[in-house]
C-alpha atoms as a PDB file:
ATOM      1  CA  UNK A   1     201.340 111.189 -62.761  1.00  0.00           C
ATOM      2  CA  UNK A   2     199.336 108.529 -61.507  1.00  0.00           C
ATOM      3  CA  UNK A   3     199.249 108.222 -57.374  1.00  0.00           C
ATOM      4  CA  UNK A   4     200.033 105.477 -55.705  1.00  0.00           C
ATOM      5  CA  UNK A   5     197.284 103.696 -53.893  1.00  0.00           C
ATOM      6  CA  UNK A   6     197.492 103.037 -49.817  1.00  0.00           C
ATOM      7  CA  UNK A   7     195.513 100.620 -48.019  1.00  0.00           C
ATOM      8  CA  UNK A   8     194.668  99.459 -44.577  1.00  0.00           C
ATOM      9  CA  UNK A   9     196.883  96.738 -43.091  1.00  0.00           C
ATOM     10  CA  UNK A  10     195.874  93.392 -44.955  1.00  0.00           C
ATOM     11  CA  UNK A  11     194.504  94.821 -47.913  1.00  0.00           C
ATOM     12  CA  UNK A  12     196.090  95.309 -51.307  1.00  0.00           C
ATOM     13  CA  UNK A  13     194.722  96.083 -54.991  1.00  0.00           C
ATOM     14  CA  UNK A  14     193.357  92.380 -55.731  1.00  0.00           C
ATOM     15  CA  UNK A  15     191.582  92.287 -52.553  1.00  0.00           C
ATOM     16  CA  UNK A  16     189.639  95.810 -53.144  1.00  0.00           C
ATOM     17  CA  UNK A  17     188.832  94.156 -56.661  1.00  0.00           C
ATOM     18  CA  UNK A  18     187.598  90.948 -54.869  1.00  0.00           C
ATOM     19  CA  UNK A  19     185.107  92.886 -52.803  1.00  0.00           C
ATOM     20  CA  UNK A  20     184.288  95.443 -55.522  1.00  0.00           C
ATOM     21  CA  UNK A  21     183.322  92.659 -57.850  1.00  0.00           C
ATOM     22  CA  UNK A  22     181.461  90.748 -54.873  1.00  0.00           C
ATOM     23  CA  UNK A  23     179.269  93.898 -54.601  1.00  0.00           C
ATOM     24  CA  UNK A  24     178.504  94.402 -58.595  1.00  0.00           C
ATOM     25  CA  UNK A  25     177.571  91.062 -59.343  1.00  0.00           C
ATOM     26  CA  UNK A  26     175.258  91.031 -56.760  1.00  0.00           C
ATOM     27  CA  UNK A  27     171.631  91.079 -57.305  1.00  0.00           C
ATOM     28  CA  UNK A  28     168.774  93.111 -55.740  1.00  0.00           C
ATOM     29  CA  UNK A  29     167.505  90.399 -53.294  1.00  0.00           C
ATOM     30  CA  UNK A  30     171.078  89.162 -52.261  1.00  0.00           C
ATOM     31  CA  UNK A  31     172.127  92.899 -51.544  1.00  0.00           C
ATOM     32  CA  UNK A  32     168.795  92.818 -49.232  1.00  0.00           C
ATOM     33  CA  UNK A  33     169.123  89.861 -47.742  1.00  0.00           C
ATOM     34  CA  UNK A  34     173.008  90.559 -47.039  1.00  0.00           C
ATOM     35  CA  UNK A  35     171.820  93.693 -45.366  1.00  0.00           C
ATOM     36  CA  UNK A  36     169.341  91.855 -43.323  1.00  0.00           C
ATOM     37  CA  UNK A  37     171.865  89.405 -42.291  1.00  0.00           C
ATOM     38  CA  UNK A  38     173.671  91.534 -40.690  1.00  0.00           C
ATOM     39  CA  UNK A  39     171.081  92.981 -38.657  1.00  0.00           C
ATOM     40  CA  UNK A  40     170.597  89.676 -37.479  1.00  0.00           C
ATOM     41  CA  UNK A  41     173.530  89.154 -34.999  1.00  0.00           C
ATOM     42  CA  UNK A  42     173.273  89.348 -31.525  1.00  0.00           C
ATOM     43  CA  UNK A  43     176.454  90.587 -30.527  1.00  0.00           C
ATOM     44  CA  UNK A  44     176.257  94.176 -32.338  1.00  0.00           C
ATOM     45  CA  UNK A  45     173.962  96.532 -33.380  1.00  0.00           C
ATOM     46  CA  UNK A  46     173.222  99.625 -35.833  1.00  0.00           C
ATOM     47  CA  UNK A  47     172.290 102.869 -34.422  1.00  0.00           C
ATOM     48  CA  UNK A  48     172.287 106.860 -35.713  1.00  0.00           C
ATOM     49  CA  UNK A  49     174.674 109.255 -34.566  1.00  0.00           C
ATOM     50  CA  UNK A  50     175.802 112.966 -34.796  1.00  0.00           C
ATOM     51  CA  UNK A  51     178.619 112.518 -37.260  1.00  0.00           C
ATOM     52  CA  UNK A  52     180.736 114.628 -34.749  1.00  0.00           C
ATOM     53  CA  UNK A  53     180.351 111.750 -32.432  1.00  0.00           C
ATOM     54  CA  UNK A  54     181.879 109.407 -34.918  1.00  0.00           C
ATOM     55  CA  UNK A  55     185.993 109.773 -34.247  1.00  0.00           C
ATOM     56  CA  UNK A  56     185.066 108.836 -30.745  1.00  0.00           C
ATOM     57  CA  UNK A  57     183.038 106.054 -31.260  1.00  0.00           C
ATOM     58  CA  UNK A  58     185.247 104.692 -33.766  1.00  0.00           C
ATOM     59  CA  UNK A  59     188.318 105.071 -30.831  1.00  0.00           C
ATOM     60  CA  UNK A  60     186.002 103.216 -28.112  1.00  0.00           C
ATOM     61  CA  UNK A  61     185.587 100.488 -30.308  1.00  0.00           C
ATOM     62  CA  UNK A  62     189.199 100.344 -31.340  1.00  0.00           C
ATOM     63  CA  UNK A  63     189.775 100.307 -27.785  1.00  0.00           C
ATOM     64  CA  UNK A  64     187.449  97.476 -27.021  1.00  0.00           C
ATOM     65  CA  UNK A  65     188.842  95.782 -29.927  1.00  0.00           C
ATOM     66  CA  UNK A  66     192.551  96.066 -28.064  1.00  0.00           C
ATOM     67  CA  UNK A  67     191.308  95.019 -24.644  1.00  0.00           C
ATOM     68  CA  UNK A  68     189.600  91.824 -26.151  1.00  0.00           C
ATOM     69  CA  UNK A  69     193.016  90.931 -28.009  1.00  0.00           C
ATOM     70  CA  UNK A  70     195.032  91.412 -24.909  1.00  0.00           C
ATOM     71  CA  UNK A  71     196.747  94.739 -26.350  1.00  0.00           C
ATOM     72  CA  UNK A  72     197.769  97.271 -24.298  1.00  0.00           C
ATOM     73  CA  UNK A  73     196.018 101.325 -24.800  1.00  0.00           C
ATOM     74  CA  UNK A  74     198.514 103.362 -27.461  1.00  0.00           C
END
């Protein structure tokens, strides 16, 4: 028995193929130069963690993500 599939809110099965296929057809120096693109934004930044940090970080920026669309804490 085959199980059935969940995704986050606003994806669905044609979507995950979208990006999958994005990512294979890619080659070498647009996968770099995607990377480095995104290192190139001033509003956010990459950084190592301790993966036990992660859960919280991932809830402060959830939280910040709220604030800035007006949504009240769960």
């Amino acid at each position: 028995m085959k199980k059935k599939s969940t995704y986050p809110p606003g994806w669905d099965e044609a979507r995950v193929h979208r990006v999958l296929a994005h990512y294979e057809e890619q080659t070498e120096a647009e996968t770099v130069a995607e990377d480095e693109a995104a290192f190139e934004h001033q509003t956010q930044t990459a950084m190592e963690v301790p993966v036990e940090l992660v859960p919280a970080i991932r809830e402060l920026i959830a939280k910040h993500r709220n604030k800035a669309k007006g949504k009240s804490p769960d």
